[in-house]
PDB file of N, CA and C in Angstrom:
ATOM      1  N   UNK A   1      54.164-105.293  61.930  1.00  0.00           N
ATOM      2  CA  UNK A   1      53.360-104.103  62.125  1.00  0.00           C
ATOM      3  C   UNK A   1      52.742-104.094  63.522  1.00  0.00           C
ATOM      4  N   UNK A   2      52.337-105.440  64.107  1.00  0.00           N
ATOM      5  CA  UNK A   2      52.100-105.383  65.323  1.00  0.00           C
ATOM      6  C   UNK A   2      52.796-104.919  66.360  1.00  0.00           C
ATOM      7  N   UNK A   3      54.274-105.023  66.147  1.00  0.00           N
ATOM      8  CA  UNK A   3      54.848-104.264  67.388  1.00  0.00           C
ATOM      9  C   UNK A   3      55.423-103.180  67.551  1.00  0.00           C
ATOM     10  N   UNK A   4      54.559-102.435  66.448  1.00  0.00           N
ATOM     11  CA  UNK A   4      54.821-100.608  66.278  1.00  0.00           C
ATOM     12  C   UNK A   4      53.631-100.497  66.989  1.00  0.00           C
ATOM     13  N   UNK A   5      52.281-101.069  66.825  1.00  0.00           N
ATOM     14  CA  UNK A   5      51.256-100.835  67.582  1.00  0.00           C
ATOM     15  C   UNK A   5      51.466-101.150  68.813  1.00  0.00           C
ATOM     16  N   UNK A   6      52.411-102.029  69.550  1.00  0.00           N
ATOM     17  CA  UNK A   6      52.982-102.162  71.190  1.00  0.00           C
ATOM     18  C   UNK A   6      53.593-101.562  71.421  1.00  0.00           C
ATOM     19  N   UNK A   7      54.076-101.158  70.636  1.00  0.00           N
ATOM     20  CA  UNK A   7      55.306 -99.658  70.887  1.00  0.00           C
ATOM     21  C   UNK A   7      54.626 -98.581  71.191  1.00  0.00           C
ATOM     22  N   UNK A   8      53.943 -98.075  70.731  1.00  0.00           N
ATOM     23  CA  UNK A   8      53.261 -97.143  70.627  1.00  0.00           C
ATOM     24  C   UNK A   8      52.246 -96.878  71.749  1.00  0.00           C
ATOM     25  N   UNK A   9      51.353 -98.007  72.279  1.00  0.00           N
ATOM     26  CA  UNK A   9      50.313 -98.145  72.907  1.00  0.00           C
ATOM     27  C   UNK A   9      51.454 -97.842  74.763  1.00  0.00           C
ATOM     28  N   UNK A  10      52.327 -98.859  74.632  1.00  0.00           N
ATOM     29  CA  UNK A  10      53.315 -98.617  75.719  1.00  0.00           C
ATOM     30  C   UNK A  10      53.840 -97.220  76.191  1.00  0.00           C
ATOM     31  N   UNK A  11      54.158 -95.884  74.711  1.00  0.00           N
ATOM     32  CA  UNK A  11      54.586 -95.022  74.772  1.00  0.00           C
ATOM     33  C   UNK A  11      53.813 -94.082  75.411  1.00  0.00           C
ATOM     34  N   UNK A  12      52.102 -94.442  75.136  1.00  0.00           N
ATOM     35  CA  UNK A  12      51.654 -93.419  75.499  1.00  0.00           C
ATOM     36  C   UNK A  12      51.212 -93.565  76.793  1.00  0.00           C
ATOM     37  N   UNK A  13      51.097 -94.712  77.177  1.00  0.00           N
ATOM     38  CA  UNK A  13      50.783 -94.794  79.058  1.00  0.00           C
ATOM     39  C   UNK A  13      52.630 -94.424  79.566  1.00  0.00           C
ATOM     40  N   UNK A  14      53.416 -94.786  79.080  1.00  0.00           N
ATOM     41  CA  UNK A  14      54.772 -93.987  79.520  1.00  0.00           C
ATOM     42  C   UNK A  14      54.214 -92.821  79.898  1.00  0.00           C
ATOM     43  N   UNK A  15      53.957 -91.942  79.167  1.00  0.00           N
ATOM     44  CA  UNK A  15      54.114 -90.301  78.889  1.00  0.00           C
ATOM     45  C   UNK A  15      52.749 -90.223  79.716  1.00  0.00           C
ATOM     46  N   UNK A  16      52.088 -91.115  79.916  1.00  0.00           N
ATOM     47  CA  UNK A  16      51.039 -90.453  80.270  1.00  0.00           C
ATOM     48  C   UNK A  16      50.645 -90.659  82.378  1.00  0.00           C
ATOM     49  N   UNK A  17      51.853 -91.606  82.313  1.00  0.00           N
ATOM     50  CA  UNK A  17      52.247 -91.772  83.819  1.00  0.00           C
ATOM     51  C   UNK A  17      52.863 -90.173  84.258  1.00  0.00           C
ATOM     52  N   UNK A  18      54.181 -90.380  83.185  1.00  0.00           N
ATOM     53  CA  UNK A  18      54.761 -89.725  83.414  1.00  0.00           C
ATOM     54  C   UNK A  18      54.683 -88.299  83.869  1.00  0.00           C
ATOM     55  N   UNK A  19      53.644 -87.664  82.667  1.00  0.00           N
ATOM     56  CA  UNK A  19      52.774 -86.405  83.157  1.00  0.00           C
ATOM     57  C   UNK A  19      52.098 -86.563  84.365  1.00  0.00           C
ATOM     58  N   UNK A  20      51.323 -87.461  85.004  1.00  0.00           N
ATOM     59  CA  UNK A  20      50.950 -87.350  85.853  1.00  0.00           C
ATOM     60  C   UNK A  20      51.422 -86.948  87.235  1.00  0.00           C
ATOM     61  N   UNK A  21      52.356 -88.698  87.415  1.00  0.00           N
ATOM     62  CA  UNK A  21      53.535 -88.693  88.793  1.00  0.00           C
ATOM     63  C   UNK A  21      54.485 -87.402  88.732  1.00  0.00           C
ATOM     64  N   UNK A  22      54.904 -87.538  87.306  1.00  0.00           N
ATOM     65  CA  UNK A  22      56.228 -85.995  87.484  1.00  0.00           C
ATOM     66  C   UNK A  22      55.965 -85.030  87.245  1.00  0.00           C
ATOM     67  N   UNK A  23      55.162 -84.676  86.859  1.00  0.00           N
ATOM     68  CA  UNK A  23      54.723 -83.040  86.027  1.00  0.00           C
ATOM     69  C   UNK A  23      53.728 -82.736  86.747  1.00  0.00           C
ATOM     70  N   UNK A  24      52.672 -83.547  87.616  1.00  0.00           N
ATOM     71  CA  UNK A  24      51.216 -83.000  87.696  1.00  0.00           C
ATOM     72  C   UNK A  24      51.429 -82.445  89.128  1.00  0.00           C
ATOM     73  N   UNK A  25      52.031 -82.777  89.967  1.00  0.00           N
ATOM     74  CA  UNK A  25      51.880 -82.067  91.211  1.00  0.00           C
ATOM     75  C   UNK A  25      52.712 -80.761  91.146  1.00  0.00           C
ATOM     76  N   UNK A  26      53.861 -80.782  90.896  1.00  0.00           N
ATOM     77  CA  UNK A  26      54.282 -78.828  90.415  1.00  0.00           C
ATOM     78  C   UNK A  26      53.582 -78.115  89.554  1.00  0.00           C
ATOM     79  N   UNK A  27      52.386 -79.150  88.564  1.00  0.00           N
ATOM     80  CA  UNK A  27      51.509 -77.754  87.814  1.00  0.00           C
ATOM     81  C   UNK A  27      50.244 -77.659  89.041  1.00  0.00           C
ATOM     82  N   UNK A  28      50.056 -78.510  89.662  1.00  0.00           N
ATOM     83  CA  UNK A  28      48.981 -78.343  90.336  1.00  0.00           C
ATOM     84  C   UNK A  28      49.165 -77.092  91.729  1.00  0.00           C
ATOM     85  N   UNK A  29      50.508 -77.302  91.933  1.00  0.00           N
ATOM     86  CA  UNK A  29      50.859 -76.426  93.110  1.00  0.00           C
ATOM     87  C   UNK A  29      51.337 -74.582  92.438  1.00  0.00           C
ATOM     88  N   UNK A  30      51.568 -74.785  91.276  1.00  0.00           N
ATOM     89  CA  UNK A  30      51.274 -73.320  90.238  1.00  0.00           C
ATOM     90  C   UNK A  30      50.232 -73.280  89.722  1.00  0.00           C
ATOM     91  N   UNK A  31      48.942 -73.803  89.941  1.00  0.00           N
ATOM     92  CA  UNK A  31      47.798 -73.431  89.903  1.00  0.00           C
ATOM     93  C   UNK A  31      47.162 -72.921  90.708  1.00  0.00           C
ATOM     94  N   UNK A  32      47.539 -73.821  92.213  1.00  0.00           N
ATOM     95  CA  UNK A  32      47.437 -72.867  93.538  1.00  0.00           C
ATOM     96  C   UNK A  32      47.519 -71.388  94.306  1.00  0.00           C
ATOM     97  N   UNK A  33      49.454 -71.585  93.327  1.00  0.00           N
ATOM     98  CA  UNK A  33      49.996 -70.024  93.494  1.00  0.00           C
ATOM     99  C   UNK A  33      49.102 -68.869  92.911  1.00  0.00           C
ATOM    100  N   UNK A  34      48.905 -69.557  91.447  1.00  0.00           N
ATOM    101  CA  UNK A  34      48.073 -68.739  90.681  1.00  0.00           C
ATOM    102  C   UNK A  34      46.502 -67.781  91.250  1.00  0.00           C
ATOM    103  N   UNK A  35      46.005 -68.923  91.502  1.00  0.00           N
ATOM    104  CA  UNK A  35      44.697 -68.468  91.906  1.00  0.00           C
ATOM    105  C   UNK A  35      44.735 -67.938  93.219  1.00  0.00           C
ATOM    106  N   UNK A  36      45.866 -68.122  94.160  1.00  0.00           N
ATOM    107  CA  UNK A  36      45.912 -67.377  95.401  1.00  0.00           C
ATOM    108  C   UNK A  36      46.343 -65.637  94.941  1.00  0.00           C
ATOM    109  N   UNK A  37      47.093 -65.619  93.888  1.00  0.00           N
ATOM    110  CA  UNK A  37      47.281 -64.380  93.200  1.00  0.00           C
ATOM    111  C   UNK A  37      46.049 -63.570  92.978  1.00  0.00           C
ATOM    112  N   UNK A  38      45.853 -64.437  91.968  1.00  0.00           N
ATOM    113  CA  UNK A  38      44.422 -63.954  91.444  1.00  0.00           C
ATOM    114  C   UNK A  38      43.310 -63.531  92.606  1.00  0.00           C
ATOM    115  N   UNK A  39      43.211 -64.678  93.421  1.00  0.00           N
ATOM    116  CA  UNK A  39      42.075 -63.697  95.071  1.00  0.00           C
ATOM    117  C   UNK A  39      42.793 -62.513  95.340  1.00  0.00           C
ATOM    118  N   UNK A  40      44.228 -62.237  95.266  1.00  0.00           N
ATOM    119  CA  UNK A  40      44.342 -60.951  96.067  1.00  0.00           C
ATOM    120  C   UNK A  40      44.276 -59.571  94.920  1.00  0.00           C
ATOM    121  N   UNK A  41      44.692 -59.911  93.925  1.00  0.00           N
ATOM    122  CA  UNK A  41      44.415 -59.239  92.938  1.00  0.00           C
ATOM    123  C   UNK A  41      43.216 -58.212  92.771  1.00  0.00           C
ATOM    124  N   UNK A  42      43.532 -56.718  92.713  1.00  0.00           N
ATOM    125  CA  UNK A  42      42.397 -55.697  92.526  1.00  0.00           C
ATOM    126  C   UNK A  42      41.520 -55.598  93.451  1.00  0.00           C
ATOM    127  N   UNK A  43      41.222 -54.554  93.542  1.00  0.00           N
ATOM    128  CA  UNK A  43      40.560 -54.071  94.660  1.00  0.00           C
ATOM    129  C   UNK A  43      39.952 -54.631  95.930  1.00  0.00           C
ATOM    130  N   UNK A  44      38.961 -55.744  95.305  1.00  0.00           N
ATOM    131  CA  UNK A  44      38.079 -56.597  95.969  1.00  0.00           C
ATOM    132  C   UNK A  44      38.877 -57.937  96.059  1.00  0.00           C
ATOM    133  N   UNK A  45      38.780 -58.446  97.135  1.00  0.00           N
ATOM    134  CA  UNK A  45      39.464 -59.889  97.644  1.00  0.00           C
ATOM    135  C   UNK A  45      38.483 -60.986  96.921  1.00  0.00           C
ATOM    136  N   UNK A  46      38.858 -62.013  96.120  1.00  0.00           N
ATOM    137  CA  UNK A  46      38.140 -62.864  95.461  1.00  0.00           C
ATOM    138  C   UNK A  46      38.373 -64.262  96.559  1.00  0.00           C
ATOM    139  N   UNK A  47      37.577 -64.833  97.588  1.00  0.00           N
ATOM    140  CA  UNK A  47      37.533 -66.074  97.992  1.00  0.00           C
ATOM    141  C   UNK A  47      37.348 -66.850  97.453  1.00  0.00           C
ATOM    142  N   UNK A  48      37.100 -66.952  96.276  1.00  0.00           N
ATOM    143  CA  UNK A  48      37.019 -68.426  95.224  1.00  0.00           C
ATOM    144  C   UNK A  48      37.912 -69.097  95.095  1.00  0.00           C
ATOM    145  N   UNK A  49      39.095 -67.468  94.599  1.00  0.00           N
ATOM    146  CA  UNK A  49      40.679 -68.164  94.934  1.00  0.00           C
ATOM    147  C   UNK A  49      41.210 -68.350  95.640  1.00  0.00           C
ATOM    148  N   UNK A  50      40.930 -68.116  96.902  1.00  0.00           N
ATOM    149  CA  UNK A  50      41.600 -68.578  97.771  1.00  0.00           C
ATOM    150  C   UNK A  50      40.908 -70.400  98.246  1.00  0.00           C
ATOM    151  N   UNK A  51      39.805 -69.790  98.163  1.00  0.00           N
ATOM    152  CA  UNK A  51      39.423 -71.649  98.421  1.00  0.00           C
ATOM    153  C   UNK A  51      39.984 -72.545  97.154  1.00  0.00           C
ATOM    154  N   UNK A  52      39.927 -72.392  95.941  1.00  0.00           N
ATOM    155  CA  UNK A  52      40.608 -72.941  95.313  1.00  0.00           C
ATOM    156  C   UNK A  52      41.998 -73.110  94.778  1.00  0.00           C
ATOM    157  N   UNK A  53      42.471 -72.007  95.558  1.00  0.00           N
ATOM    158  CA  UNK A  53      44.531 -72.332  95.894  1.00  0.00           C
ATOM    159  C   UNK A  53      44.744 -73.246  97.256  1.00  0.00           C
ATOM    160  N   UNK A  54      44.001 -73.146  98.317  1.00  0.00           N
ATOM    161  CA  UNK A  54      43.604 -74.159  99.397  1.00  0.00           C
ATOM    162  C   UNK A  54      43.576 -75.700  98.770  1.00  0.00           C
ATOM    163  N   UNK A  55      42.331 -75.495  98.183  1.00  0.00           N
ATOM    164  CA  UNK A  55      42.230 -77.035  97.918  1.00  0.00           C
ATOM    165  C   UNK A  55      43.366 -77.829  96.909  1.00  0.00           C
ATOM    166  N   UNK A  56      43.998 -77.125  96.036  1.00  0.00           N
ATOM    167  CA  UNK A  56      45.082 -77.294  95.258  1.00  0.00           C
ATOM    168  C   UNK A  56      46.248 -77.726  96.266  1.00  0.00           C
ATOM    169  N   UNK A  57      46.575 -76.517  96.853  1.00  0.00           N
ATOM    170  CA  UNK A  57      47.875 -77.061  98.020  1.00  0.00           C
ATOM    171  C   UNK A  57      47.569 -78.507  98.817  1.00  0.00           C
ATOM    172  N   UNK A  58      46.292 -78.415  99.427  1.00  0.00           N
ATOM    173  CA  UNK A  58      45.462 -79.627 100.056  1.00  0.00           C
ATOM    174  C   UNK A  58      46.044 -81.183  99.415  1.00  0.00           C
ATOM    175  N   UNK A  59      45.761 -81.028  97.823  1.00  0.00           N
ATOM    176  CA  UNK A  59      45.967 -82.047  97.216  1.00  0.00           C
ATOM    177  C   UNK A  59      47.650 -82.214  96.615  1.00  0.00           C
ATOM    178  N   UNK A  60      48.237 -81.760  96.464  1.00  0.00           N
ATOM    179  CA  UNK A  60      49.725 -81.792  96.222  1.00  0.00           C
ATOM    180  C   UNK A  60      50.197 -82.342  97.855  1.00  0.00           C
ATOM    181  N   UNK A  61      49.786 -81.584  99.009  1.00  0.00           N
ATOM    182  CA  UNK A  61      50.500 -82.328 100.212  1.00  0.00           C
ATOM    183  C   UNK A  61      50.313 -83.813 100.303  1.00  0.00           C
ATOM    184  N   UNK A  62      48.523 -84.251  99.691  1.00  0.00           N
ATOM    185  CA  UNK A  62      48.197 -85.394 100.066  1.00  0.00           C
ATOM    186  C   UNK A  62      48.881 -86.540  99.065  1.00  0.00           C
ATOM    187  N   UNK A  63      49.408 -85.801  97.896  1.00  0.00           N
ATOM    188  CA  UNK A  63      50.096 -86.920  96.618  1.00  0.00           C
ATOM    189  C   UNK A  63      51.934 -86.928  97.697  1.00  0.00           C
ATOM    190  N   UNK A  64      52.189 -85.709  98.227  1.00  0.00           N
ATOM    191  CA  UNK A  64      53.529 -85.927  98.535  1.00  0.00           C
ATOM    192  C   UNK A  64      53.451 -86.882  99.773  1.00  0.00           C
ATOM    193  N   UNK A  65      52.782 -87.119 100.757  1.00  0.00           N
ATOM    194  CA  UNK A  65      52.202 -87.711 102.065  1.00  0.00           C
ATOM    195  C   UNK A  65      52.339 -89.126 101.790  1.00  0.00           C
ATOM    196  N   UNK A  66      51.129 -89.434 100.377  1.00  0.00           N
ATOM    197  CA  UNK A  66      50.878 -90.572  99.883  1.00  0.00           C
ATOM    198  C   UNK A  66      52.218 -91.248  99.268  1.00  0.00           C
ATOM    199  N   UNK A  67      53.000 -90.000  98.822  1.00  0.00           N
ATOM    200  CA  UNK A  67      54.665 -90.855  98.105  1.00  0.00           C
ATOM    201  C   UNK A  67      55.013 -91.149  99.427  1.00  0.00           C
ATOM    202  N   UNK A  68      56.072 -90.907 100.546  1.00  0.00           N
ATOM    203  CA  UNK A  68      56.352 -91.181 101.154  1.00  0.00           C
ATOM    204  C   UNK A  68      56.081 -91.550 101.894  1.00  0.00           C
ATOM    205  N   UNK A  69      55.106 -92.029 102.412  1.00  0.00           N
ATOM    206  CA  UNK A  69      53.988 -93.166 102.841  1.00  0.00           C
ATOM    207  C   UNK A  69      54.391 -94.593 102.167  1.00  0.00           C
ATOM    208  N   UNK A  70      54.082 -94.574 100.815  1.00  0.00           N
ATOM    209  CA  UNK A  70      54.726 -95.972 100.119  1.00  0.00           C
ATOM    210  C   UNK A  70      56.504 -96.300 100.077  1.00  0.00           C
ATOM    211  N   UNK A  71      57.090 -95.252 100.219  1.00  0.00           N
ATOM    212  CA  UNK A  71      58.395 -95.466 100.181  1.00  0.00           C
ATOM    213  C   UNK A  71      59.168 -96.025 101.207  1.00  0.00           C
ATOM    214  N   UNK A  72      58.259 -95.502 102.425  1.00  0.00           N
ATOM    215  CA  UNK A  72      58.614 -96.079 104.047  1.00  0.00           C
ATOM    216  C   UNK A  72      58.260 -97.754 104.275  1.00  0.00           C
ATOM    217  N   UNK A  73      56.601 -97.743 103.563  1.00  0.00           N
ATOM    218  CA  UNK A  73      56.248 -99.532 103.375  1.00  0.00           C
ATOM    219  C   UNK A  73      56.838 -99.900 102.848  1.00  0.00           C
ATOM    220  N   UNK A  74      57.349 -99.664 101.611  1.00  0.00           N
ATOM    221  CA  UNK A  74      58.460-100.506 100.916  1.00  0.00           C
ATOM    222  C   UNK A  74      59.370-101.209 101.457  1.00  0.00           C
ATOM    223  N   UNK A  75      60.034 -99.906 102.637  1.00  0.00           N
ATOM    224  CA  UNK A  75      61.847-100.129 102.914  1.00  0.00           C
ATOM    225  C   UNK A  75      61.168-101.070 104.148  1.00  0.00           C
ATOM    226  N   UNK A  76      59.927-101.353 104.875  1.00  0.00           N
ATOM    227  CA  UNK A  76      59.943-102.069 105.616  1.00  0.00           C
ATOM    228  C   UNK A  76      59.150-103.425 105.793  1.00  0.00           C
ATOM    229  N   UNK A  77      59.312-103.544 103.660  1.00  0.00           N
ATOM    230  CA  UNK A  77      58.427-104.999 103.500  1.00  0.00           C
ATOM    231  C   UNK A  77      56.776-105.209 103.599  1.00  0.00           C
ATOM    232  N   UNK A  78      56.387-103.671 103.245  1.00  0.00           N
ATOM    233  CA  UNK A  78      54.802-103.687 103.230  1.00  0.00           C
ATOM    234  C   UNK A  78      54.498-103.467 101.891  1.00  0.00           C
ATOM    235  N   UNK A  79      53.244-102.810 101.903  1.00  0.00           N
ATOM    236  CA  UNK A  79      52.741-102.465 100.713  1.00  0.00           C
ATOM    237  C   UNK A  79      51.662-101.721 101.131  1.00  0.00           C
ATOM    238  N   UNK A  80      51.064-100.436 100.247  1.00  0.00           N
ATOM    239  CA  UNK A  80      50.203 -99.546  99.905  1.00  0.00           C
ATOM    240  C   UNK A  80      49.506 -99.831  99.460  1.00  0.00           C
ATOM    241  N   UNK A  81      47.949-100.423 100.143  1.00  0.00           N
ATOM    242  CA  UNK A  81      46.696-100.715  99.454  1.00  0.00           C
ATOM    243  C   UNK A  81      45.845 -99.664  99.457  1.00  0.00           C
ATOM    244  N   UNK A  82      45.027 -99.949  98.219  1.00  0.00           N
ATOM    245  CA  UNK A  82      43.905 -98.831  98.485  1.00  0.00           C
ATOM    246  C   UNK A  82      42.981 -99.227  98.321  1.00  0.00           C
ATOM    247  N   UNK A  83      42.755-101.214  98.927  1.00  0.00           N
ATOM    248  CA  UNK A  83      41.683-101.750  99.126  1.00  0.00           C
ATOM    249  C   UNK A  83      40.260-101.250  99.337  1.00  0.00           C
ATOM    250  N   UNK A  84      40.498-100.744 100.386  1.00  0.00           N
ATOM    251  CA  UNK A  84      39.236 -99.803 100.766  1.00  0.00           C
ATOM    252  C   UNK A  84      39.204 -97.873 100.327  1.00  0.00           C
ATOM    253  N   UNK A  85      38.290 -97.478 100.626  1.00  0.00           N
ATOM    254  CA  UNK A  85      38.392 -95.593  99.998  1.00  0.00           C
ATOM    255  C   UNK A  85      39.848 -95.386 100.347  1.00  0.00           C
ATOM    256  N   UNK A  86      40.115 -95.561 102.170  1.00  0.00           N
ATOM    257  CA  UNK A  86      41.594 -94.919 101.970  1.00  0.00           C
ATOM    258  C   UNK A  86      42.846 -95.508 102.084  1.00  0.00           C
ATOM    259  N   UNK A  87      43.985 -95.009 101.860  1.00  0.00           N
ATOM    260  CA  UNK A  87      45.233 -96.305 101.965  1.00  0.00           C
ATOM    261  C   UNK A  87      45.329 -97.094 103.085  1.00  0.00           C
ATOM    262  N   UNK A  88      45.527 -98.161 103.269  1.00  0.00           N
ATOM    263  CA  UNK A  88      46.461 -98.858 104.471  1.00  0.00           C
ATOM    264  C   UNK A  88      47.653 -99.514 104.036  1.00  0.00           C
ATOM    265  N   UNK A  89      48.605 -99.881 104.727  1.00  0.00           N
ATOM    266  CA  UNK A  89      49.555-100.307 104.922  1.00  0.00           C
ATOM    267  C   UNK A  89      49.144-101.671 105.082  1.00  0.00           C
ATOM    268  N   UNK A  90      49.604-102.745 104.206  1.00  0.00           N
ATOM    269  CA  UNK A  90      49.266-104.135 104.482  1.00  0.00           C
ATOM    270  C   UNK A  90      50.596-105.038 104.302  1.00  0.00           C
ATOM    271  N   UNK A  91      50.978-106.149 104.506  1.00  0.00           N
ATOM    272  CA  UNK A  91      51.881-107.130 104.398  1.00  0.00           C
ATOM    273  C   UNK A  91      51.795-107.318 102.997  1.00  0.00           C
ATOM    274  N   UNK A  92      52.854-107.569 102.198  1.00  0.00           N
ATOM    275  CA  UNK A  92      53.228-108.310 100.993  1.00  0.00           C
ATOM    276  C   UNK A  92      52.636-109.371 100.818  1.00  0.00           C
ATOM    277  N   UNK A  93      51.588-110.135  99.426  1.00  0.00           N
ATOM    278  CA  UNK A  93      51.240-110.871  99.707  1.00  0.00           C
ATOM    279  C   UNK A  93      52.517-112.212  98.952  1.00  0.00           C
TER     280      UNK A  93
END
């Protein structure tokens, strides 16, 4: 019975990576679209949405930046710390 409960516990950080890394930056960047819609939408120009389709796009560039950022350390024997607030590039330990 214990290793339906490892099964299980495993499945849901699977799925729950998974949503994140693969699913979360294309809903985040159609949330963007969305609310940039929504500011232009009807009569009056809504800046809420637009600052908040801004900051949406903002953060999808910085997850795509941040992938290929680690993919480049990789191929050249580093690694992606986030020792401190922001990433550096450090040697393998």
């Amino acid at each position: 019975m214990h290793n339906l409960g490892f099964a299980l516990d495993g499945a849901w950080r699977v799925l729950l990576a998974g949503l994140v890394l693969g699913a979360g930056l294309p809903i985040l960047f159609t949330l963007g679209i969305r609310s940039l819609s929504w500011a232009a939408a009807g009569p009056a120009p809504r800046p809420a949405g637009k600052a908040i389709g801004y900051g949406l796009f903002a953060v999808v560039i910085l997850g795509v930046v941040l992938g290929i950022t680690f993919i480049v350390a990789t191929g050249f024997g580093k690694a992606l710390s986030f020792e401190h607030v922001y990433p550096t590039i450090v040697a393998k330990h």
